[in-house]
C-alpha atoms as a PDB file:
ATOM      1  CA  UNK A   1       0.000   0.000   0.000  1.00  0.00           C
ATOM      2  CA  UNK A   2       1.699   3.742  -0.728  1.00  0.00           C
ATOM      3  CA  UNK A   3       2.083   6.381   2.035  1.00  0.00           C
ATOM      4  CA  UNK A   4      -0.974   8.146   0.199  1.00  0.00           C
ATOM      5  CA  UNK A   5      -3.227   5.584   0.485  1.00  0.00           C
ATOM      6  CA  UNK A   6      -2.554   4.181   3.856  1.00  0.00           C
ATOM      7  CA  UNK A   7      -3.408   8.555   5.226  1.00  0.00           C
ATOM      8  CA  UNK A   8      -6.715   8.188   3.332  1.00  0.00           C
ATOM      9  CA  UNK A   9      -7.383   5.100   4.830  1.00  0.00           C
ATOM     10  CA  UNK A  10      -6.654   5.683   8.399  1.00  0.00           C
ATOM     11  CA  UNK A  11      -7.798   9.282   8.155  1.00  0.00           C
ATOM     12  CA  UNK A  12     -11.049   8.015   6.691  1.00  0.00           C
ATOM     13  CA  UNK A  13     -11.659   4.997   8.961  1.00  0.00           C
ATOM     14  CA  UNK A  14     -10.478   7.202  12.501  1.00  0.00           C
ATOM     15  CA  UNK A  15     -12.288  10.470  11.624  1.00  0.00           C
ATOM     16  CA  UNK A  16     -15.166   9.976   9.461  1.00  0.00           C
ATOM     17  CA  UNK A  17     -14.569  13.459   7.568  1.00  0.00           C
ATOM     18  CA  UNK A  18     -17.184  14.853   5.524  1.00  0.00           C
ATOM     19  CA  UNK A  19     -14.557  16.071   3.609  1.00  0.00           C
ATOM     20  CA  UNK A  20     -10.626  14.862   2.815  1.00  0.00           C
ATOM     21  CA  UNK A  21      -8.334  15.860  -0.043  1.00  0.00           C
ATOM     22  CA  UNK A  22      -5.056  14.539   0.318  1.00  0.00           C
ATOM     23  CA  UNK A  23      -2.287  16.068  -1.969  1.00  0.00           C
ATOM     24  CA  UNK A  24       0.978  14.512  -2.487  1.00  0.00           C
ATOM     25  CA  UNK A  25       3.698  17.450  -3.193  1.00  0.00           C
ATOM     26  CA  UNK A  26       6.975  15.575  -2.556  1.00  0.00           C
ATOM     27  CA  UNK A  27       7.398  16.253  -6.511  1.00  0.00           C
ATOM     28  CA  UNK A  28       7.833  20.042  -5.362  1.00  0.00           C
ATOM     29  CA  UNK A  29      10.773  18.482  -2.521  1.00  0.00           C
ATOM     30  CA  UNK A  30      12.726  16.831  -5.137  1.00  0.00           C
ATOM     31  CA  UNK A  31      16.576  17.080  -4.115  1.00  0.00           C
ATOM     32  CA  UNK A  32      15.837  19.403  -0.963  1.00  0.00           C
ATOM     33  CA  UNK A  33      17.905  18.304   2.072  1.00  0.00           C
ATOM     34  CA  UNK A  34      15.062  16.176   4.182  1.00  0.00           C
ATOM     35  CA  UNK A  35      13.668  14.791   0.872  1.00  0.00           C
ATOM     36  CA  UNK A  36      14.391  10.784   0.420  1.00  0.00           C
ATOM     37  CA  UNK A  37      13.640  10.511  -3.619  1.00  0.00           C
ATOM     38  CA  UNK A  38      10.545   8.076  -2.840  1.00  0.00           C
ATOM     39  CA  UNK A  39       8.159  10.695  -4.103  1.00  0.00           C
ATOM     40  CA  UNK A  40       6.110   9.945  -0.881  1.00  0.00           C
ATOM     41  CA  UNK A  41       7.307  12.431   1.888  1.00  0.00           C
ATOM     42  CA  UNK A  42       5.636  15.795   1.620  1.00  0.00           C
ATOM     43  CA  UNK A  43       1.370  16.184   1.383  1.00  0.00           C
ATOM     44  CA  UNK A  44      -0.664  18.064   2.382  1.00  0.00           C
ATOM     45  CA  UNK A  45      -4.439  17.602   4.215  1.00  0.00           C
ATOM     46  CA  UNK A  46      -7.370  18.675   4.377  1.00  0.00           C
ATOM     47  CA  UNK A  47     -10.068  17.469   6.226  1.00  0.00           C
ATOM     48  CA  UNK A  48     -13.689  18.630   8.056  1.00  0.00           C
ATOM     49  CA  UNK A  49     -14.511  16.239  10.475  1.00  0.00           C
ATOM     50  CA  UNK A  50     -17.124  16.412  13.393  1.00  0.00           C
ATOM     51  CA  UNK A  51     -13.969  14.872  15.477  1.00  0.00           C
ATOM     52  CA  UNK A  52     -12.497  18.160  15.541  1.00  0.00           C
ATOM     53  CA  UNK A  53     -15.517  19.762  16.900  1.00  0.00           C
ATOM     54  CA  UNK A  54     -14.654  21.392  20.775  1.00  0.00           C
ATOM     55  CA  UNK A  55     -10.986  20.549  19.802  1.00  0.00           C
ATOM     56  CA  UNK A  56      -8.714  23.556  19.651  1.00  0.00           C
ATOM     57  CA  UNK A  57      -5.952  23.837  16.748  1.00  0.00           C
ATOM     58  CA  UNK A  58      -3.041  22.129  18.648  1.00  0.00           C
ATOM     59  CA  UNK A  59      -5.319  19.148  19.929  1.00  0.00           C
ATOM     60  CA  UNK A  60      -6.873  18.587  16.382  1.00  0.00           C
ATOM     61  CA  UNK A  61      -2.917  18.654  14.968  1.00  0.00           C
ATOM     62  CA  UNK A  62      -2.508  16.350  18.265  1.00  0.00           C
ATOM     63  CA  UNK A  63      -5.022  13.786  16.862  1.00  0.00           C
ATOM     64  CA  UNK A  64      -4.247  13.418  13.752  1.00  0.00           C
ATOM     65  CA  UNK A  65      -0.491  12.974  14.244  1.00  0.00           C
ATOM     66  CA  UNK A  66      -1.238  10.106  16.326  1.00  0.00           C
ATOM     67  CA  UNK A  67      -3.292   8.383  13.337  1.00  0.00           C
ATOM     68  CA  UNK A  68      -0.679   8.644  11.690  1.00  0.00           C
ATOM     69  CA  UNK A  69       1.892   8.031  14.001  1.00  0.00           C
ATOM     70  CA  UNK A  70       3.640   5.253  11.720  1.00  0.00           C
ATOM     71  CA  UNK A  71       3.633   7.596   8.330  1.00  0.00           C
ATOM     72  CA  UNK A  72       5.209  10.387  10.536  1.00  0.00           C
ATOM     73  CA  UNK A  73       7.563   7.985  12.154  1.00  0.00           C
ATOM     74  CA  UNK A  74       8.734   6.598   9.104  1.00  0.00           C
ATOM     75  CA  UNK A  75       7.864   7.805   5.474  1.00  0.00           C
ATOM     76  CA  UNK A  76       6.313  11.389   5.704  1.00  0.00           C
ATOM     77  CA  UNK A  77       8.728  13.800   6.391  1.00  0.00           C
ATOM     78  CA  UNK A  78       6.292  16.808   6.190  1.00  0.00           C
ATOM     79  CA  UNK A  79       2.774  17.216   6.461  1.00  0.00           C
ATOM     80  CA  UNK A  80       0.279  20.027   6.357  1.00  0.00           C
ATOM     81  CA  UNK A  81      -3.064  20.315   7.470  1.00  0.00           C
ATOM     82  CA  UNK A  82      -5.761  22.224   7.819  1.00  0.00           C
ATOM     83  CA  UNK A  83      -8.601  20.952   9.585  1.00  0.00           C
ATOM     84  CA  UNK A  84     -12.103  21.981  10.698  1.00  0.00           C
ATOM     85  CA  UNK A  85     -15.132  21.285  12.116  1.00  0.00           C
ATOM     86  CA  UNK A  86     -18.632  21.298   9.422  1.00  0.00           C
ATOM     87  CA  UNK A  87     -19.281  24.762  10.491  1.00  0.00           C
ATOM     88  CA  UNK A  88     -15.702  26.025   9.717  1.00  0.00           C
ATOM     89  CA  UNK A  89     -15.602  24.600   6.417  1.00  0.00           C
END
């Protein structure tokens, strides 16, 4: 299974987002120092969940780092997000 994938998956199955668009940029990494060449280190999330709701911006961050506590441990070496509650979105 790719890094991509396995985010979607565990984002998907832990969350239940309304919304999720996942965008691999590692492409846009290519030869920086921190970049490994496998073309799946950098993306970037988005996702509206009603799991973020009564969560402030550093427990939501919080959260979702430990969901993907294996990408970010091993593969992913950066990751954006943005995420927000139905009524944020």
């Amino acid at each position: 299974m790719n890094v991509e994938t396995s985010i979607r998956d565990k984002l998907t199955r832990e969350l239940s987002p309304e919304k999720l668009v996942i965008v691999n940029e590692s492409h846009k990494h290519s030869g920086h120092a921190g970049s490994p060449g496998t073309g799946e280190s950098h993306f970037n999330v988005m996702c509206v969940s009603q799991a973020f709701l009564g969560l402030h911006k550093v427990a939501r961050f919080r959260k979702v780092h430990k969901i993907l506590k294996e990408e970010l441990d091993g593969p992913v070496h950066a990751l954006s997000l943005e995420l927000k509650t139905p009524d944020e979105a």
